[in-house]
Every structure is written in C-alpha cells, then in structure tokens.
N, C-alpha and C. Protein backbone atom coordinates (compact mmCIF):
# COMPACT_ATOMS: atom_id res chain seq x y z
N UNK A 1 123.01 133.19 127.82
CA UNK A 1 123.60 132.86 126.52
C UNK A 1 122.47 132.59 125.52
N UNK A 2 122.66 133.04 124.55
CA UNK A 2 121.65 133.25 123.31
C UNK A 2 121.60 131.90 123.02
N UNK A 3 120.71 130.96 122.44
CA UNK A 3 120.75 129.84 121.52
C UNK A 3 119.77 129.68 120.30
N UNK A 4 120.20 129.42 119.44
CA UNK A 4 119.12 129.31 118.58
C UNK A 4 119.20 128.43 117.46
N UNK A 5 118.64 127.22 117.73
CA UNK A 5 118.88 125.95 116.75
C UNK A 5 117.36 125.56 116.25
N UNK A 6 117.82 125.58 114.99
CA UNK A 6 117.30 125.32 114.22
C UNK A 6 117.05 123.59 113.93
N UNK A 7 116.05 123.09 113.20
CA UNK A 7 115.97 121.54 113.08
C UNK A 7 115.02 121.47 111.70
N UNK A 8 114.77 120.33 111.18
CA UNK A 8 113.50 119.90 110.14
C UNK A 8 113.99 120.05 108.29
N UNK A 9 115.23 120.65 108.00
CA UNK A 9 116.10 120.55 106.72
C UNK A 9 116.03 119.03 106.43
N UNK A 10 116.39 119.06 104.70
CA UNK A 10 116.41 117.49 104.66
C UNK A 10 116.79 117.87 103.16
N UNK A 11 116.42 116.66 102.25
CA UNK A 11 116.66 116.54 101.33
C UNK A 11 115.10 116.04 100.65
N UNK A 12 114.33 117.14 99.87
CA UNK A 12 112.92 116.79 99.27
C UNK A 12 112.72 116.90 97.77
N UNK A 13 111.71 116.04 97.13
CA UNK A 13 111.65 115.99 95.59
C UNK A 13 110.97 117.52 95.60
N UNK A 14 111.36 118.24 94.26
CA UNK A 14 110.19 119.45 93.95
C UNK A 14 108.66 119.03 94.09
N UNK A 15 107.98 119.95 94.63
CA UNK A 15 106.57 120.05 94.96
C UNK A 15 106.74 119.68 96.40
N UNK A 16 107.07 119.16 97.11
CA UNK A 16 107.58 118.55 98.41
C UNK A 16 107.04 119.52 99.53
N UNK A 17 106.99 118.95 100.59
CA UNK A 17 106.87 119.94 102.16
C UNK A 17 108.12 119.57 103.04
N UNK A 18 108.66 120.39 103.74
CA UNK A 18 108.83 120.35 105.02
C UNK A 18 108.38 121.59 106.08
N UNK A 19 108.83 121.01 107.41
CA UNK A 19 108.44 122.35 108.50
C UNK A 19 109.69 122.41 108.91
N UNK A 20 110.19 123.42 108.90
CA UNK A 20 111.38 123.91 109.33
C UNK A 20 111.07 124.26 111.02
N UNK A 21 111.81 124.19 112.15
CA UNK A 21 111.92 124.44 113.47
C UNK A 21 113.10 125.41 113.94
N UNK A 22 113.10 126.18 114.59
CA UNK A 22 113.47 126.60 115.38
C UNK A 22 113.60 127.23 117.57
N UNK A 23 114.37 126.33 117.72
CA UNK A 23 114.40 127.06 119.59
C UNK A 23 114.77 127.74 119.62
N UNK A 24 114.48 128.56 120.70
CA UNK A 24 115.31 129.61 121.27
C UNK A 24 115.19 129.79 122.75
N UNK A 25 116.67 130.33 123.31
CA UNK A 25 116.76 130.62 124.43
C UNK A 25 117.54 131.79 124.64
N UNK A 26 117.52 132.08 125.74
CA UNK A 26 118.52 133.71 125.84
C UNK A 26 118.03 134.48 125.52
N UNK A 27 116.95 134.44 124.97
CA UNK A 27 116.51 135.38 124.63
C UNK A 27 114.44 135.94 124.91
N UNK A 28 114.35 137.87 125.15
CA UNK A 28 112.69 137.81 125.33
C UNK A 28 111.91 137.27 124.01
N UNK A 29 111.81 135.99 123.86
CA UNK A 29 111.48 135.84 123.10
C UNK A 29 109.33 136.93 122.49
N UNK A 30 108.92 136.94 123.26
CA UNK A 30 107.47 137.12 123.44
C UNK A 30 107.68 137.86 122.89
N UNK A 31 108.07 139.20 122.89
CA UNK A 31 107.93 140.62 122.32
C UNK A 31 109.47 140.85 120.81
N UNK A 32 109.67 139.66 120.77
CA UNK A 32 110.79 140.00 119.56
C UNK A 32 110.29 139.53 118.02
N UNK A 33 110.33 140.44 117.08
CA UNK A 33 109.98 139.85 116.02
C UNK A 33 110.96 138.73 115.17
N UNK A 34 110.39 137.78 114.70
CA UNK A 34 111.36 136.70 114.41
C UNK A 34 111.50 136.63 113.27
N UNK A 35 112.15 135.96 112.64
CA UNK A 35 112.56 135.84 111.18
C UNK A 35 113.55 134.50 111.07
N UNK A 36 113.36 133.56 109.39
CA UNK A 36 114.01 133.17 108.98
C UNK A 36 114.56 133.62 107.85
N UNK A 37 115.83 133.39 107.57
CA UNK A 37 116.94 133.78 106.01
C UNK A 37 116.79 132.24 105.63
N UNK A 38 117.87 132.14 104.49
CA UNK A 38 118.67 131.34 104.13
C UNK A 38 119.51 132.27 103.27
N UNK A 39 120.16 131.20 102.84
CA UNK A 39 121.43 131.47 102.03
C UNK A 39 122.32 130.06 101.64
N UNK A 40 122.12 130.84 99.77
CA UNK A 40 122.03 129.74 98.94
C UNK A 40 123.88 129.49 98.76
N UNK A 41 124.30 128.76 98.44
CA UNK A 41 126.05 128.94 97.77
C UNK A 41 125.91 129.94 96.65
N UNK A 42 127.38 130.77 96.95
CA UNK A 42 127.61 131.87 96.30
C UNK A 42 126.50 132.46 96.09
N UNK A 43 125.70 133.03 96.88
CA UNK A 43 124.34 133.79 96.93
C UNK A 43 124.13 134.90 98.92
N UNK A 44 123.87 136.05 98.70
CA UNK A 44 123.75 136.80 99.72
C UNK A 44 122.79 136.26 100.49
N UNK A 45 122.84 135.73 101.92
CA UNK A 45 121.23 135.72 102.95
C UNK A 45 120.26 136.50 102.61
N UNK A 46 119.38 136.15 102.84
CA UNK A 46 118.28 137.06 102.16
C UNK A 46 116.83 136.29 103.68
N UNK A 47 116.12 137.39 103.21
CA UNK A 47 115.07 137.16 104.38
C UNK A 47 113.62 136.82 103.77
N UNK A 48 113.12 135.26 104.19
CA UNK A 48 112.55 134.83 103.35
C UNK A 48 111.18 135.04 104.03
N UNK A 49 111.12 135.32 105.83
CA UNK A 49 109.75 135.39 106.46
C UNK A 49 110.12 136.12 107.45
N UNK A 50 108.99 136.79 107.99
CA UNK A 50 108.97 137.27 109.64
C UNK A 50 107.83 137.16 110.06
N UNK A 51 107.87 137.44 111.50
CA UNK A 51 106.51 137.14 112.09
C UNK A 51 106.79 138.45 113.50
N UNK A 52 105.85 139.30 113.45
CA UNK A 52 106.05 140.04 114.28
C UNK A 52 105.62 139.77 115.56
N UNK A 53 105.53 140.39 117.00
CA UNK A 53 104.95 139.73 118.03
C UNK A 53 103.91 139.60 118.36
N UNK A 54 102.94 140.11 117.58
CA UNK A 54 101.53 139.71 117.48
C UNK A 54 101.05 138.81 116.64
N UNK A 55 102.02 138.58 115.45
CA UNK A 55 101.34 137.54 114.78
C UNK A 55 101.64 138.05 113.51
N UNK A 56 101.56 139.18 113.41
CA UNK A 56 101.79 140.04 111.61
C UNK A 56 102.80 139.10 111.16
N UNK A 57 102.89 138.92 109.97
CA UNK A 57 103.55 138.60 108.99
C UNK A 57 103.80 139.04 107.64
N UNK A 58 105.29 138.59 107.35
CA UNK A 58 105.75 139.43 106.17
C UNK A 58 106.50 138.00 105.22
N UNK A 59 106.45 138.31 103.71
CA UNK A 59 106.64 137.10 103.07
C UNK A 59 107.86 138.04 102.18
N UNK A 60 108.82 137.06 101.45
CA UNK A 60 109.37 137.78 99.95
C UNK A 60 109.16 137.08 99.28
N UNK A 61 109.04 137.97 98.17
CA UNK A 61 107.97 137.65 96.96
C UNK A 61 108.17 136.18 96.13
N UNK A 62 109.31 135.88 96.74
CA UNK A 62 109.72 134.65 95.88
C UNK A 62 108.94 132.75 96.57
N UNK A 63 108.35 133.52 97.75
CA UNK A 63 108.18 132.20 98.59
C UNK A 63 106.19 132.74 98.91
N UNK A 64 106.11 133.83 98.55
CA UNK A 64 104.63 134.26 99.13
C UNK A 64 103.60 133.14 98.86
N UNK A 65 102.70 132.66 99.17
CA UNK A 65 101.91 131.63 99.00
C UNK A 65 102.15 130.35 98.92
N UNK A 66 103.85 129.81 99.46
CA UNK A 66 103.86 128.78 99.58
C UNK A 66 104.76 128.68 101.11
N UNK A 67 104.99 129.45 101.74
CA UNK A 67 105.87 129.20 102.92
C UNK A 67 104.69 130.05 103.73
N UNK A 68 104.78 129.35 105.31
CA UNK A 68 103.84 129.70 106.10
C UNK A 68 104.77 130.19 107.40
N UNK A 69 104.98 131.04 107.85
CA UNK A 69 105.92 131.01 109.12
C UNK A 69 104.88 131.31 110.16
N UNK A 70 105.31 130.50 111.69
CA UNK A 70 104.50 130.83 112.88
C UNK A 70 105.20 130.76 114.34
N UNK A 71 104.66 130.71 115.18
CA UNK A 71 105.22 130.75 115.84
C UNK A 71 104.51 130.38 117.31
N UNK A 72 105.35 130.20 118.47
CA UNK A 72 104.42 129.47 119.67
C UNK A 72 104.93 130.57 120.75
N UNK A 73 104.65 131.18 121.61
CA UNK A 73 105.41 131.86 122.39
C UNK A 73 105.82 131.17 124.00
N UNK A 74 104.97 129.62 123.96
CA UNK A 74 104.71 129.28 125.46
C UNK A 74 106.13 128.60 125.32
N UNK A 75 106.54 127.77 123.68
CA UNK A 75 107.59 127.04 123.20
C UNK A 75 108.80 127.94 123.14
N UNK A 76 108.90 129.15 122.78
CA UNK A 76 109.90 129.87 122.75
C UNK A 76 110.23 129.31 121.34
N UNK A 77 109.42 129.16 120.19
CA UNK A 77 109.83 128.13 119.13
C UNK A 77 109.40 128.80 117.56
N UNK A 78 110.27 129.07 116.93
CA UNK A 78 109.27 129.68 115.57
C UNK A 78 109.39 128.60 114.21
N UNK A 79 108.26 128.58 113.40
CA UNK A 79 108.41 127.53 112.63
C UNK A 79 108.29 128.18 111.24
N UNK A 80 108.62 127.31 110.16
CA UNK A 80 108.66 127.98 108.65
C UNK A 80 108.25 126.65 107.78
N UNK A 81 107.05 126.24 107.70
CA UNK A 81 106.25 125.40 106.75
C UNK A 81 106.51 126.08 105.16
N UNK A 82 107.16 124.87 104.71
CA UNK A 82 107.17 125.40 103.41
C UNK A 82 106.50 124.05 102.52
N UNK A 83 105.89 124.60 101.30
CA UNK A 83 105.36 123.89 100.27
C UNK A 83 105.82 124.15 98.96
N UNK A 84 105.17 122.95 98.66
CA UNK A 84 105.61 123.49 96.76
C UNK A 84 106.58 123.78 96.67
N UNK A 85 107.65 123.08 97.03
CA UNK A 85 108.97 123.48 97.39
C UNK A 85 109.69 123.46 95.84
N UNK A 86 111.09 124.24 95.45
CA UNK A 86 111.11 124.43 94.36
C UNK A 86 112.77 124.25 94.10
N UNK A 87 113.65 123.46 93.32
CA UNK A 87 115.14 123.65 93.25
C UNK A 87 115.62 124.95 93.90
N UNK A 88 115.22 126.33 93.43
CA UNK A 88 115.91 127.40 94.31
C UNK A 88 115.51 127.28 95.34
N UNK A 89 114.48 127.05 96.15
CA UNK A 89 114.68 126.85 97.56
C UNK A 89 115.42 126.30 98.32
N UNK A 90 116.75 125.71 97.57
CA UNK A 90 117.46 125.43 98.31
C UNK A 90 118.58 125.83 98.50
N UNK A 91 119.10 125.85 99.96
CA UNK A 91 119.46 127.11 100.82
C UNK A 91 120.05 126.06 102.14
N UNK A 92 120.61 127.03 103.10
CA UNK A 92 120.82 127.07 104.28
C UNK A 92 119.70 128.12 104.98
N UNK A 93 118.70 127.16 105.74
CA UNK A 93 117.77 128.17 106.59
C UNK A 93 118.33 128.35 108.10
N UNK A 94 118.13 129.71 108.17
CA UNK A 94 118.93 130.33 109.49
C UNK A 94 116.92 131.03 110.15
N UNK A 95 117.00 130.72 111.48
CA UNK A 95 116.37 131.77 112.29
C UNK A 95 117.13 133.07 112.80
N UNK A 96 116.47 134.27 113.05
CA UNK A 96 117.26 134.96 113.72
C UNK A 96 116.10 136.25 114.52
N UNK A 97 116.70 137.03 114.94
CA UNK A 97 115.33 138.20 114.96
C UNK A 97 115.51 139.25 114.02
N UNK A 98 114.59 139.85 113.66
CA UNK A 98 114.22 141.23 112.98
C UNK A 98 114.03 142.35 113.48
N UNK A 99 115.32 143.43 113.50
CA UNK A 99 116.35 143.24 112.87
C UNK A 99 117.26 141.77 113.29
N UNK A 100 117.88 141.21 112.68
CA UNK A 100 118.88 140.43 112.71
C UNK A 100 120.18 140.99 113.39
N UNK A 101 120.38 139.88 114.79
CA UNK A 101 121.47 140.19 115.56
C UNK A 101 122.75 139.23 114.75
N UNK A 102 123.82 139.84 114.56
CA UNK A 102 124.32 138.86 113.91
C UNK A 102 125.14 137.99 114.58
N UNK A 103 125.74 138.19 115.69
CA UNK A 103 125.81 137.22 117.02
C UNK A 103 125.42 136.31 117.16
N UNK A 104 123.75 136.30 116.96
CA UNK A 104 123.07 134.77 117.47
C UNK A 104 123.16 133.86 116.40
N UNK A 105 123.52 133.79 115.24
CA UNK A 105 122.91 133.02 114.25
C UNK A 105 123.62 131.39 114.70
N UNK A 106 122.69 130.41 114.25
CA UNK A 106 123.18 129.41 114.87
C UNK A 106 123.73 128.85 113.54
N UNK A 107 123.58 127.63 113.52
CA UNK A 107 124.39 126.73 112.70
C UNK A 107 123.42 125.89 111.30
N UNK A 108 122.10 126.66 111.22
CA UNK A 108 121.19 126.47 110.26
C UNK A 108 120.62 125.15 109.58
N UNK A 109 120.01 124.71 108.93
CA UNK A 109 119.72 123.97 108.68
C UNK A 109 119.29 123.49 106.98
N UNK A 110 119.97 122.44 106.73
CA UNK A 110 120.17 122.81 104.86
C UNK A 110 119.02 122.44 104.33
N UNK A 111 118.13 123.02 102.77
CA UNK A 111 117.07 122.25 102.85
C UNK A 111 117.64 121.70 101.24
N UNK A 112 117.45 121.30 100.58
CA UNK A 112 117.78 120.77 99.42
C UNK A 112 116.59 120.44 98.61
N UNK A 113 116.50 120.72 97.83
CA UNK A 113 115.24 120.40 96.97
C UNK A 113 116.09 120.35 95.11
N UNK A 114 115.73 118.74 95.16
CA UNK A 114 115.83 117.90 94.36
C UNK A 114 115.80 116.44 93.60
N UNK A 115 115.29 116.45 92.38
CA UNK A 115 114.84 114.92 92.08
C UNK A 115 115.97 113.90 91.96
C-alpha cells in the first residue's frame, strides 16, 4: 500500500521559512522522480519542484531561488525548504511522483503565509 504523508505546513509571516516533509512507503522509492504541487483555493495544482533520482532538479519560475527541494533515499523522505516565503505561496502542498500518480496523493499539508 502506497503512503505518502506529508508534515512541516504551518502558518508563517512573509519573508518566513519552513521545510516541508514528506514519507513514503509502497513505493521504489530510489529510482522514482519526486515532486511537490500545491494547490491554492479556486486555483489548478500546479508543480512547484522535482527532484529526479540522481539529484537533478527542476524549479517553476514562480518559486526558483527561493524553494530548495531534496531528498534522502536511505529515509525514503523528500523535503521542500522554502524561503522568502510570499502571501501566494500559500497553498495546500502535496508530494507525489513525476509523472504524478493520482492514486497516491495523500492528504497534504497547508502552508499559509501571512501577517
């Protein structure tokens, strides 16, 4: 059985950090490329990072130089450091893989950014 929970959402002033978390189980994790979305109210998911299984990484343009995504493979765990956090960043952050199974998505984690 697939799992994939997410943790580390909160409620932060603009300019702010958090590290977003994600587990996983059920899944090869080692060789799968990972990814987090969110998705804002009344707004489409959208894909904000990936991390391929070597390490490559891919940003959208709206988060490039302030969100860091990584990942552990011994943890089965991918993470999404974000900075300089900004009112639109806030969202529901989902992990998933790339492509996105839409099966696994778990139950996400809200981040809120506001004074």
């Amino acid at each position: 059985q697939v799992q994939l929970v997410e943790s580390g959402g909160g409620l932060v002033q603009p300019g702010g950090s958090l590290r977003l978390s994600c587990a996983t189980s059920g899944i090869s994790f080692n060789p799968a490329a990972m990814a987090w979305y969110r998705q804002a109210p009344g707004k489409q998911r959208e894909l904000v990072a990936r991390i391929g299984s070597g390490g490559s990484t891919n940003y959208a343009d709206s988060v490039k130089g302030r969100f860091t995504i990584s990942r552990d493979n011994a943890k089965k765990t991918v993470y999404l450091q974000m900075n300089s956090l900004k009112p639109e960043d806030s969202a529901v952050y989902s992990c998933n893989l790339d492509p996105r199974v839409d099966r696994y998505w778990g139950q996400g984690t809200q981040v809120t950014v506001s004074s």
